[in-house]
C-alpha atoms as a PDB file:
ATOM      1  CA  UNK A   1     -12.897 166.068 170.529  1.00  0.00           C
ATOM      2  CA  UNK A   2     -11.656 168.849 172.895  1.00  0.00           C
ATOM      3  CA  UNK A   3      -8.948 171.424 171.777  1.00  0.00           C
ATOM      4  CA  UNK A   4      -7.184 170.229 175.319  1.00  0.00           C
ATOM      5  CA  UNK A   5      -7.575 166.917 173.956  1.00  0.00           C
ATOM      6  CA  UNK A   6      -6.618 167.771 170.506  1.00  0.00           C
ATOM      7  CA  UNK A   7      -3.435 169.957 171.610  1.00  0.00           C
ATOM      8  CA  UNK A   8      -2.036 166.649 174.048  1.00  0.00           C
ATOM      9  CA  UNK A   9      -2.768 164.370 170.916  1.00  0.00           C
ATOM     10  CA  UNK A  10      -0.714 166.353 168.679  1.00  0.00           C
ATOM     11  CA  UNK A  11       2.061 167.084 171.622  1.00  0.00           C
ATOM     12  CA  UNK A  12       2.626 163.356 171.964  1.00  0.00           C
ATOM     13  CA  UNK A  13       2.344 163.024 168.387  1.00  0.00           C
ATOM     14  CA  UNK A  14       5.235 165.294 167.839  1.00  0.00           C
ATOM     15  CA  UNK A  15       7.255 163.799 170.959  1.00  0.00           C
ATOM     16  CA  UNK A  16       7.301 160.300 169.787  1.00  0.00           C
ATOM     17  CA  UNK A  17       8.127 161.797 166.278  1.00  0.00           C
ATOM     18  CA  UNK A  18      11.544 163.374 167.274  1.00  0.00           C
ATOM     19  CA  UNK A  19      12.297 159.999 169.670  1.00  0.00           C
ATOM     20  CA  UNK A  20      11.913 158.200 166.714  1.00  0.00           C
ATOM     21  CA  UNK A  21      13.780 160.461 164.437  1.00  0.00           C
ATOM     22  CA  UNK A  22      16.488 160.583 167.453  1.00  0.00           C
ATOM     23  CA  UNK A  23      16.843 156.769 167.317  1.00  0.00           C
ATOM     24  CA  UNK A  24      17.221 156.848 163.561  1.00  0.00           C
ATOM     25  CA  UNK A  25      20.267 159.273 163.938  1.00  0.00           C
ATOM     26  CA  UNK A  26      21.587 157.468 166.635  1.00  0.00           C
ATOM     27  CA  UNK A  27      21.448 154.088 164.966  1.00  0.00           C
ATOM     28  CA  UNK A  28      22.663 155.490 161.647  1.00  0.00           C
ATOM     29  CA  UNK A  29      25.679 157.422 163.819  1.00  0.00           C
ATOM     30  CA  UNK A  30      26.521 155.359 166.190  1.00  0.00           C
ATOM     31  CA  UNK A  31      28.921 157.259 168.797  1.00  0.00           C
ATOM     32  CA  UNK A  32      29.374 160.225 166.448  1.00  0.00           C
ATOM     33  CA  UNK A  33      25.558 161.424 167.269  1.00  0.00           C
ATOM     34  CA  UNK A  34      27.255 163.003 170.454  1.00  0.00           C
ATOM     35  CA  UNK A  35      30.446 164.825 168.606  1.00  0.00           C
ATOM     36  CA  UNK A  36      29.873 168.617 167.564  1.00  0.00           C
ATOM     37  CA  UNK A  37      29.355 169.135 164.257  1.00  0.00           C
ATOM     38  CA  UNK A  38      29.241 172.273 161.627  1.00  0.00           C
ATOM     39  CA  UNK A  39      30.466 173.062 158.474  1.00  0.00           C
ATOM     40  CA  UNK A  40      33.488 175.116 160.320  1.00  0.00           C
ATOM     41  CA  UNK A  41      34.463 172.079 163.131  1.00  0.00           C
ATOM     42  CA  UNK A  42      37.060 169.328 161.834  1.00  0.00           C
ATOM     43  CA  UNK A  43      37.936 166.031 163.769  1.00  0.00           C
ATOM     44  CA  UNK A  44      41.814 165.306 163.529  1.00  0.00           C
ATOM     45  CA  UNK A  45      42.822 162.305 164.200  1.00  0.00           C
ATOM     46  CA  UNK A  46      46.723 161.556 165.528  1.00  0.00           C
ATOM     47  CA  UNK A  47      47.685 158.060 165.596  1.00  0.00           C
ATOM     48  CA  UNK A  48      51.635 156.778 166.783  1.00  0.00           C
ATOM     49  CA  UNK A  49      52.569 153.368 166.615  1.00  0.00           C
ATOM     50  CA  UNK A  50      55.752 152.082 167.754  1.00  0.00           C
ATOM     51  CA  UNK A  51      57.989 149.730 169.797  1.00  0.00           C
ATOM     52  CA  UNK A  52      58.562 150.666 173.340  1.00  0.00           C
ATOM     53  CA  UNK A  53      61.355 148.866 175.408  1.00  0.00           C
ATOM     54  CA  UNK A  54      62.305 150.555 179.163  1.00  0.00           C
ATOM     55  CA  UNK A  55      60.876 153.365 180.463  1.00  0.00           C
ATOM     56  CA  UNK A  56      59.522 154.395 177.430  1.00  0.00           C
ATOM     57  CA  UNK A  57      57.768 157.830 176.585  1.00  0.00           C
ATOM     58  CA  UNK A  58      55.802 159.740 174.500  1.00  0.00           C
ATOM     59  CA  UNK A  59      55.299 163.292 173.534  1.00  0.00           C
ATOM     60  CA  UNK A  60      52.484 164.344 171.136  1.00  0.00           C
ATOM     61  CA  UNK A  61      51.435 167.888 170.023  1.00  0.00           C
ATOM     62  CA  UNK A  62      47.734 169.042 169.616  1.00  0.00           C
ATOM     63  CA  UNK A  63      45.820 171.520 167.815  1.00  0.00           C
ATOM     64  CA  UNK A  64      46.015 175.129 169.743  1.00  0.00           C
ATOM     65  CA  UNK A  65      43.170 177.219 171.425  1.00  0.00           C
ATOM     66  CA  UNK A  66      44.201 180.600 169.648  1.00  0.00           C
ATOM     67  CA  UNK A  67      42.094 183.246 167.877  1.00  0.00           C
ATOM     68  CA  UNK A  68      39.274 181.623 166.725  1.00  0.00           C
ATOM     69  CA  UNK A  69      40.201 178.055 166.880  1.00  0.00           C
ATOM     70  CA  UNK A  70      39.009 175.952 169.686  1.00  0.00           C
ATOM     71  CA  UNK A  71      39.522 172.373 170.256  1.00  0.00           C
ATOM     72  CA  UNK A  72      35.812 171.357 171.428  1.00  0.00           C
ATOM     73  CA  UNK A  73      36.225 168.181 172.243  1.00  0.00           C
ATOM     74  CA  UNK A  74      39.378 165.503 172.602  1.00  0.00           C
ATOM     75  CA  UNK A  75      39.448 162.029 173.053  1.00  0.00           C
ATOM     76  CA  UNK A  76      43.116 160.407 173.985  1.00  0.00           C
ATOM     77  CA  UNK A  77      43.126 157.055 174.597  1.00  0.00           C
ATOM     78  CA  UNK A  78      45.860 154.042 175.123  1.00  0.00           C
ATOM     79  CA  UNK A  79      45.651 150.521 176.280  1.00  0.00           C
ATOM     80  CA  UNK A  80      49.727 150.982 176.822  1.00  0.00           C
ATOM     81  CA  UNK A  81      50.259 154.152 177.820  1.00  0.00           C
ATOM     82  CA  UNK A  82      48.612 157.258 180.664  1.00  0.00           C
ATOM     83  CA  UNK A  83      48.239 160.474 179.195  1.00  0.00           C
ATOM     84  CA  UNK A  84      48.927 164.202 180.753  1.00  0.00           C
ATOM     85  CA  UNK A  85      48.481 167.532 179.710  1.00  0.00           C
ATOM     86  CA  UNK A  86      51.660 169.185 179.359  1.00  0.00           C
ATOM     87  CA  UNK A  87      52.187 172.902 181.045  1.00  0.00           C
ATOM     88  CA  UNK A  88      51.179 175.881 178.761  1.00  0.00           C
ATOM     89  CA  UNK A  89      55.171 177.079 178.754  1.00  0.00           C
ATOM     90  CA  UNK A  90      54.867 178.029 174.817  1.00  0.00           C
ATOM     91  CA  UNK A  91      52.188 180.096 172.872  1.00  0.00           C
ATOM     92  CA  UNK A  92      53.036 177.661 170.347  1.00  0.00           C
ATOM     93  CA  UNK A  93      53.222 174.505 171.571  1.00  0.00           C
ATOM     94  CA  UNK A  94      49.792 172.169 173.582  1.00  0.00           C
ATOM     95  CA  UNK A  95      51.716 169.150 174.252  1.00  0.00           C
ATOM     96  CA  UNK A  96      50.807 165.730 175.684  1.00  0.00           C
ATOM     97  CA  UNK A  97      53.099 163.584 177.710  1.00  0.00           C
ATOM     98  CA  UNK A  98      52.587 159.644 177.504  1.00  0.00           C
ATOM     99  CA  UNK A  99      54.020 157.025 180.351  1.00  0.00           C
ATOM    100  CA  UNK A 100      53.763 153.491 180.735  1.00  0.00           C
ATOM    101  CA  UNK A 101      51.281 151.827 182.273  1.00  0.00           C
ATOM    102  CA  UNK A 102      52.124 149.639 184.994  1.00  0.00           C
ATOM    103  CA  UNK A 103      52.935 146.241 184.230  1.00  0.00           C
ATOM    104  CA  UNK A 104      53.148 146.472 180.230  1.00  0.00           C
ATOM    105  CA  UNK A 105      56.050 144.622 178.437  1.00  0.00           C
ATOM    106  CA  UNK A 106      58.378 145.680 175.943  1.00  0.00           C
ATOM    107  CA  UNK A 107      56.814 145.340 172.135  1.00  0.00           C
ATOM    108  CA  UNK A 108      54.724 146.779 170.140  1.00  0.00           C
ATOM    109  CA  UNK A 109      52.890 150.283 171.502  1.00  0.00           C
ATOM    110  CA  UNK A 110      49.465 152.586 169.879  1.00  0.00           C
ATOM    111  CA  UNK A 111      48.570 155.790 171.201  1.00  0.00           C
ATOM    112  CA  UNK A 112      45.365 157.838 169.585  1.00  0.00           C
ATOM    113  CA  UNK A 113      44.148 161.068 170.249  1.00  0.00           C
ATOM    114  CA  UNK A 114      41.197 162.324 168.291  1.00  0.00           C
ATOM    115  CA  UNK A 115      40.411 166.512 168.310  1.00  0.00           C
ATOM    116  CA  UNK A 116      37.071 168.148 167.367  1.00  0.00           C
ATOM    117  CA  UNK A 117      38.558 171.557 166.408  1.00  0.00           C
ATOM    118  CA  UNK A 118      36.319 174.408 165.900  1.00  0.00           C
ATOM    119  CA  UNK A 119      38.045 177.116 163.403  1.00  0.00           C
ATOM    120  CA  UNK A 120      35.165 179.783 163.330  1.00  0.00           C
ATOM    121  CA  UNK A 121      34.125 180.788 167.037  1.00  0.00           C
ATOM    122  CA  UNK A 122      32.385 184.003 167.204  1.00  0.00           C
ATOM    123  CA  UNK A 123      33.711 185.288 170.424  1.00  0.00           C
ATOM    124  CA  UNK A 124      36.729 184.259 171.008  1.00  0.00           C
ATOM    125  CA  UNK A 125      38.262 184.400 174.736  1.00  0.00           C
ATOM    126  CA  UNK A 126      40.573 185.895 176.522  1.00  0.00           C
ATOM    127  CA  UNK A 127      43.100 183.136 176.573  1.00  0.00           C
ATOM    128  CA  UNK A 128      42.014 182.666 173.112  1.00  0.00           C
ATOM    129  CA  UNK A 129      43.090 185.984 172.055  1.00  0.00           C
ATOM    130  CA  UNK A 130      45.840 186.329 174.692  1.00  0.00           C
ATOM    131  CA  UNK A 131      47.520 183.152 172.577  1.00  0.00           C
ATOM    132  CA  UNK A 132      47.156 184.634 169.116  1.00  0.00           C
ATOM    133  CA  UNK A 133      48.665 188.130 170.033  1.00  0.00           C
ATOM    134  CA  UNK A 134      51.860 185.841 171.506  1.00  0.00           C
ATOM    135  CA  UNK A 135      52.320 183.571 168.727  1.00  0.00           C
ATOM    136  CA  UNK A 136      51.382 186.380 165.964  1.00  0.00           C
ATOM    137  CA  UNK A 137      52.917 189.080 167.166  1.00  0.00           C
ATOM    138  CA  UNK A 138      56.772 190.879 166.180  1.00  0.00           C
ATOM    139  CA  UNK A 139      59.741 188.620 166.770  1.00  0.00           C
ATOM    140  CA  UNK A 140      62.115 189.941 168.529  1.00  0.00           C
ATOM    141  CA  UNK A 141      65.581 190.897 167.479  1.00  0.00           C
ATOM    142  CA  UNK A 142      67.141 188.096 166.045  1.00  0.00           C
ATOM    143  CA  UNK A 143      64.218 185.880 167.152  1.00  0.00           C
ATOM    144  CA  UNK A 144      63.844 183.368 163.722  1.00  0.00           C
ATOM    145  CA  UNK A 145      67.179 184.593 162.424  1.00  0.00           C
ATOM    146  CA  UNK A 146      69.765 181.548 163.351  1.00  0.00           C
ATOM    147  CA  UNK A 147      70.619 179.240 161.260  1.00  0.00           C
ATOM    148  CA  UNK A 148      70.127 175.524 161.759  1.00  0.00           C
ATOM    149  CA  UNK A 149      72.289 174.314 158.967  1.00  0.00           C
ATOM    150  CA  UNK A 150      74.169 170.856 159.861  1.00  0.00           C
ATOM    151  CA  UNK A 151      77.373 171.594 158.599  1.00  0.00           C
ATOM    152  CA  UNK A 152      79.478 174.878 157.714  1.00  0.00           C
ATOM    153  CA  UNK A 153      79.157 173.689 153.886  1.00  0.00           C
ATOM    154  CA  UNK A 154      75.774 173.807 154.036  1.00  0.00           C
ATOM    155  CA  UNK A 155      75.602 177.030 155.586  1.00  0.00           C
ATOM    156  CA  UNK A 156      77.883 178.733 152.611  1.00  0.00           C
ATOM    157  CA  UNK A 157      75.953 176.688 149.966  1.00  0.00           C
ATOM    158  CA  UNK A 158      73.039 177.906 151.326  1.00  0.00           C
ATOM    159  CA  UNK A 159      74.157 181.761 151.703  1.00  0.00           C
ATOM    160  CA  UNK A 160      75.538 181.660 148.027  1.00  0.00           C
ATOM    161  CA  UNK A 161      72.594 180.687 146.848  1.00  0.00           C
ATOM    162  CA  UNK A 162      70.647 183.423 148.603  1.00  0.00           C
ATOM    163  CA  UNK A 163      72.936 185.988 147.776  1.00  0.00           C
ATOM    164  CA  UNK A 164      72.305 184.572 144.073  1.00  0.00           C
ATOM    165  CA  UNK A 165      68.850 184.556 144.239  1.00  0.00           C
ATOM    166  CA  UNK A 166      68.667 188.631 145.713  1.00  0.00           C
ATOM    167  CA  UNK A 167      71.899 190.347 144.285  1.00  0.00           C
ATOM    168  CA  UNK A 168      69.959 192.486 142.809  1.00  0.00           C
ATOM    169  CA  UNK A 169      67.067 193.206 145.638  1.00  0.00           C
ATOM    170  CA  UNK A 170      67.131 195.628 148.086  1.00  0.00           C
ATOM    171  CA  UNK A 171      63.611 195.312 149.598  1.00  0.00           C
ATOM    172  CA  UNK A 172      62.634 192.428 152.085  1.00  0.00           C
ATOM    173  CA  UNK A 173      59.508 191.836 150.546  1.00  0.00           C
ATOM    174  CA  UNK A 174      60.973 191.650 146.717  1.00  0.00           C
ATOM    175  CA  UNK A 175      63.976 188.812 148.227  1.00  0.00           C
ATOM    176  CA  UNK A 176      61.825 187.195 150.188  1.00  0.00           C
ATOM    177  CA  UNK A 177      59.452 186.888 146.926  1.00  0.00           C
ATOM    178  CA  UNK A 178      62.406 185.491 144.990  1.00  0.00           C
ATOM    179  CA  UNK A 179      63.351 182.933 147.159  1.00  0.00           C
ATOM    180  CA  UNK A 180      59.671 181.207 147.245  1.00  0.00           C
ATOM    181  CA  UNK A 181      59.613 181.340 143.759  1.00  0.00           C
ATOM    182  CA  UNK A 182      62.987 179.603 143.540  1.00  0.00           C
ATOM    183  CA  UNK A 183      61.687 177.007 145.550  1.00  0.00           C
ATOM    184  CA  UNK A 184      58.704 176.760 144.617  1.00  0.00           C
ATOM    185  CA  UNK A 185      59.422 176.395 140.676  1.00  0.00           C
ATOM    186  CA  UNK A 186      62.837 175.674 140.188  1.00  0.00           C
ATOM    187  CA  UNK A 187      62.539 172.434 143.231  1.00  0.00           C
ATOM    188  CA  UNK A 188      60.448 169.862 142.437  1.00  0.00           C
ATOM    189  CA  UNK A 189      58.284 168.156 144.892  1.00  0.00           C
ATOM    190  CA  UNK A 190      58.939 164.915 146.625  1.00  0.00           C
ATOM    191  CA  UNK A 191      56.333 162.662 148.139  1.00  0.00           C
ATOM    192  CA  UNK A 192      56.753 162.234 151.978  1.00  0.00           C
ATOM    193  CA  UNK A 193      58.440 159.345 152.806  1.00  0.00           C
ATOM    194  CA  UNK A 194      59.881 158.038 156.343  1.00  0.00           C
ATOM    195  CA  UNK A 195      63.510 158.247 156.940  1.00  0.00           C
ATOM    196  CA  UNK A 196      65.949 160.732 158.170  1.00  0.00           C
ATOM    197  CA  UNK A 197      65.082 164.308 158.068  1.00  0.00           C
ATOM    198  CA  UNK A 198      66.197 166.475 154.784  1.00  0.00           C
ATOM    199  CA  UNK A 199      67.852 169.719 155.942  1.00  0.00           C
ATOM    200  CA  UNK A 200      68.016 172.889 153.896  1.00  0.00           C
ATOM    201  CA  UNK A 201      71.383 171.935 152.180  1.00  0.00           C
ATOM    202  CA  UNK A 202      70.765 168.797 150.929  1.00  0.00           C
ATOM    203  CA  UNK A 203      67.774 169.597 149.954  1.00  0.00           C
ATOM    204  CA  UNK A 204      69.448 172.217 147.774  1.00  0.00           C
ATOM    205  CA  UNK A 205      71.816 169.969 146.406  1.00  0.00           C
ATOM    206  CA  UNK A 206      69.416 167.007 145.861  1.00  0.00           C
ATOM    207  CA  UNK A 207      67.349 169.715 143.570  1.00  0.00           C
ATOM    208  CA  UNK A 208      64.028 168.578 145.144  1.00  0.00           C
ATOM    209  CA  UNK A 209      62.385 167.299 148.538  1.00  0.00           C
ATOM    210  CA  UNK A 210      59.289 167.010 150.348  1.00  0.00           C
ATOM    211  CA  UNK A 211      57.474 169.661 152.276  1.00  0.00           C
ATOM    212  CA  UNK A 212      59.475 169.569 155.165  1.00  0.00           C
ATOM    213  CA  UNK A 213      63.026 169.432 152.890  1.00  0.00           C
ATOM    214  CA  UNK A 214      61.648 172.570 151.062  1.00  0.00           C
ATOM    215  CA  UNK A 215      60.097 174.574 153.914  1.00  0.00           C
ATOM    216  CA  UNK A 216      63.185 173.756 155.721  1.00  0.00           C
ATOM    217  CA  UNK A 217      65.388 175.437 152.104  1.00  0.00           C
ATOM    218  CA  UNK A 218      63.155 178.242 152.049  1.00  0.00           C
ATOM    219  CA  UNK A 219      63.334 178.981 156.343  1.00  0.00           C
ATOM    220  CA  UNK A 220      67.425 178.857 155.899  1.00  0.00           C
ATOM    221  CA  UNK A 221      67.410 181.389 152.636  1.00  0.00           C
ATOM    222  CA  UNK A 222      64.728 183.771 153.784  1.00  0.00           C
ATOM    223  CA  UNK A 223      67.363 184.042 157.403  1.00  0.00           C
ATOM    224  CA  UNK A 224      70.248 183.918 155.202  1.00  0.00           C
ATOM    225  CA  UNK A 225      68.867 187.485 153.548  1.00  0.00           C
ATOM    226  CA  UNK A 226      67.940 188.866 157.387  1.00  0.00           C
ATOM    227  CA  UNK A 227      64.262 188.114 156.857  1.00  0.00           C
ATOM    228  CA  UNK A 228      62.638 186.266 159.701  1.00  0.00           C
ATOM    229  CA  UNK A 229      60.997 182.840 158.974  1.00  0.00           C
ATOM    230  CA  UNK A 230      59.832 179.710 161.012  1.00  0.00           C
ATOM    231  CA  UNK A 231      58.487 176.340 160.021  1.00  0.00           C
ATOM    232  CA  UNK A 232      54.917 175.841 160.899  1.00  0.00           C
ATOM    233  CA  UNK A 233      53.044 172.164 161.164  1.00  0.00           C
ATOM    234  CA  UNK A 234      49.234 171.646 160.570  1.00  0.00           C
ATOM    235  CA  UNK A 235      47.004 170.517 158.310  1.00  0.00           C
ATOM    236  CA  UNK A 236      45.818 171.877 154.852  1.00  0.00           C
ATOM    237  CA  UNK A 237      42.466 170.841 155.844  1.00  0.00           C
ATOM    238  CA  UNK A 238      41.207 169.430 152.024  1.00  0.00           C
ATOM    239  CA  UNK A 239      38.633 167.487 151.400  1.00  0.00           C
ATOM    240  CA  UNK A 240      39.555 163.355 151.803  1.00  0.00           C
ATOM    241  CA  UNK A 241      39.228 160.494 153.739  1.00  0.00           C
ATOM    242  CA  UNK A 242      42.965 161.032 155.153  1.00  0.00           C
ATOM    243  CA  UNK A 243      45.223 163.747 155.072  1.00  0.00           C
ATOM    244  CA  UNK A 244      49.158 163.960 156.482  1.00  0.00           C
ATOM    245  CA  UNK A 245      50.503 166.449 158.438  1.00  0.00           C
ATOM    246  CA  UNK A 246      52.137 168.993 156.464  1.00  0.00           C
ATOM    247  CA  UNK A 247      54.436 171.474 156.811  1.00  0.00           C
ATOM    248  CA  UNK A 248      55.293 175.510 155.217  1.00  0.00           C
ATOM    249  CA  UNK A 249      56.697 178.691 156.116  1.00  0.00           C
ATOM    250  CA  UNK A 250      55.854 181.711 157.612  1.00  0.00           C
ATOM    251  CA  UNK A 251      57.736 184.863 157.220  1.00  0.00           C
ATOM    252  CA  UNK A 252      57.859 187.965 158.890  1.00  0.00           C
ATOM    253  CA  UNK A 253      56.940 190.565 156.077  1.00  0.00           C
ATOM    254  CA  UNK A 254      55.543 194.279 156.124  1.00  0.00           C
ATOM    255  CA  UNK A 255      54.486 193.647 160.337  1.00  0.00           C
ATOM    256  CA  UNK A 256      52.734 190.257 159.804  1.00  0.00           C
ATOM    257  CA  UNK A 257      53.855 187.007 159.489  1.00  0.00           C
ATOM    258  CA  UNK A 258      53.108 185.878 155.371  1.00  0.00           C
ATOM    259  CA  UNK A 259      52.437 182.017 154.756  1.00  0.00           C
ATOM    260  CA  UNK A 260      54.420 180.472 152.372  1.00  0.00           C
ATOM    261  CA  UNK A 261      53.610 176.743 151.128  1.00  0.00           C
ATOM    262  CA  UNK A 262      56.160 176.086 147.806  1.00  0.00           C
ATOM    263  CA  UNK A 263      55.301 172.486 148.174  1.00  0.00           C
ATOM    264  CA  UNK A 264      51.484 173.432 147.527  1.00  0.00           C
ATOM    265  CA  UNK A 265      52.643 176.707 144.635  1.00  0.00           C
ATOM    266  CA  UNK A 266      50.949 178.945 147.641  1.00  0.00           C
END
């Protein structure tokens, strides 16, 4: 046997090798043989279910493109509703507006919008980067300072118990310290149930609350004390077949803005 003949042999030995270990993959994945994949890229799923009656609509948020997170891939799909890419207004905002389709009847409604998210690029671009500077960077005066309490009793009940909390504080960083502590030990956790939100006062005066009731106690007390603080949704991204959306704090602490999750004692 030739070495020509010897080197085609062993080329089409190797070919039909990697179709066959391709069509193993394939038939094993399915559809997800085509989805990126590595240990730093996450698929998040967002699923809303609902009645619509009228001229219903639909607004749905989506993982960002800032620093090095990049959504690689998305998938948003409907049988009931269009989809369009909201306008980039916000640093801190990638919205999605949903409209009816033509012809569809009041009832029942499912939208579903599936995100391969990428949390480790290299090289990020200039967008990229442009994005994080915006959404990280110094609030400005009085920017995450207001206070969202319902009522004027909240509010005071609130204040009092920051003033509590700090009387004897001086430094941002020591108060702000308190008050996650305080929430984080001294207010249990509730599980996440659906119903009408939990603001920062009743959440105080209930003595526990879920991750939104005690991000939203910890937001109010941290601005109460003249530190700036805003709630933040994401994921935790742990290890499980589902996860929920969750929520935390971030406050504005020796020029960078500190996480602060007292639901999850971090």
């Amino acid at each position: 046997m030739s070495r020509t003949t010897l080197c085609s042999l062993t080329a089409a030995g190797l070919a039909i090798l990697s179709l066959g270990v391709m069509a193993a993959r394939y038939a094993a994945l399915g559809g997800e043989v085509k989805t990126p994949a590595g240990p730093s890229t996450w698929k998040v799923t967002l699923v809303v279910r609902g009645e619509a009656h009228g001229d219903a609509r639909i607004i749905t948020s989506g993982p960002l493109d800032v620093g090095r997170q990049h959504v690689l891939k998305e998938d948003l799909h409907s049988p009931y509703f269009t989809s369009k890419s909201g306008e980039a207004k916000r640093p801190d905002r990638r919205s999605t507006f949903w409209t009816r389709r033509p012809g569809q009847v009041d009832g029942p409604v499912r939208v579903r919008c599936e995100y391969y998210v990428s949390l480790d690029v290299a090289y990020p671009n200039s967008a990229m980067t442009k994005a994080a500077n915006g959404l990280y960077g110094a609030p400005h005066p009085g920017e995450h300072l207001d206070r969202a309490d319902k009522t004027t009793a909240d509010s005071t009940l609130v204040a009092d118990k920051a003033r509590e909390l700090t009387e004897t504080l001086e430094k941002k960083g020591e108060m702000a310290e308190a008050l996650y502590r305080f929430v984080d030990a001294d207010v249990p956790n509730d599980p996440s149930i659906d119903g009408p939100a939990v603001g920062a006062g009743e959440c105080l005066r209930n003595g526990s609350g879920d991750p939104t009731a005690k991000a939203r106690l910890l937001t109010a007390l941290l601005r109460q004390r003249g530190v700036p603080a805003r709630m933040v949704m994401g994921l935790t991204l742990q290890k499980g077949p589902e996860q929920r959306a969750h929520t935390w704090v971030e406050a504005w602490l020796a020029d960078r803005w500190v996480s602060m999750d007292p639901f999850h004692h971090h």
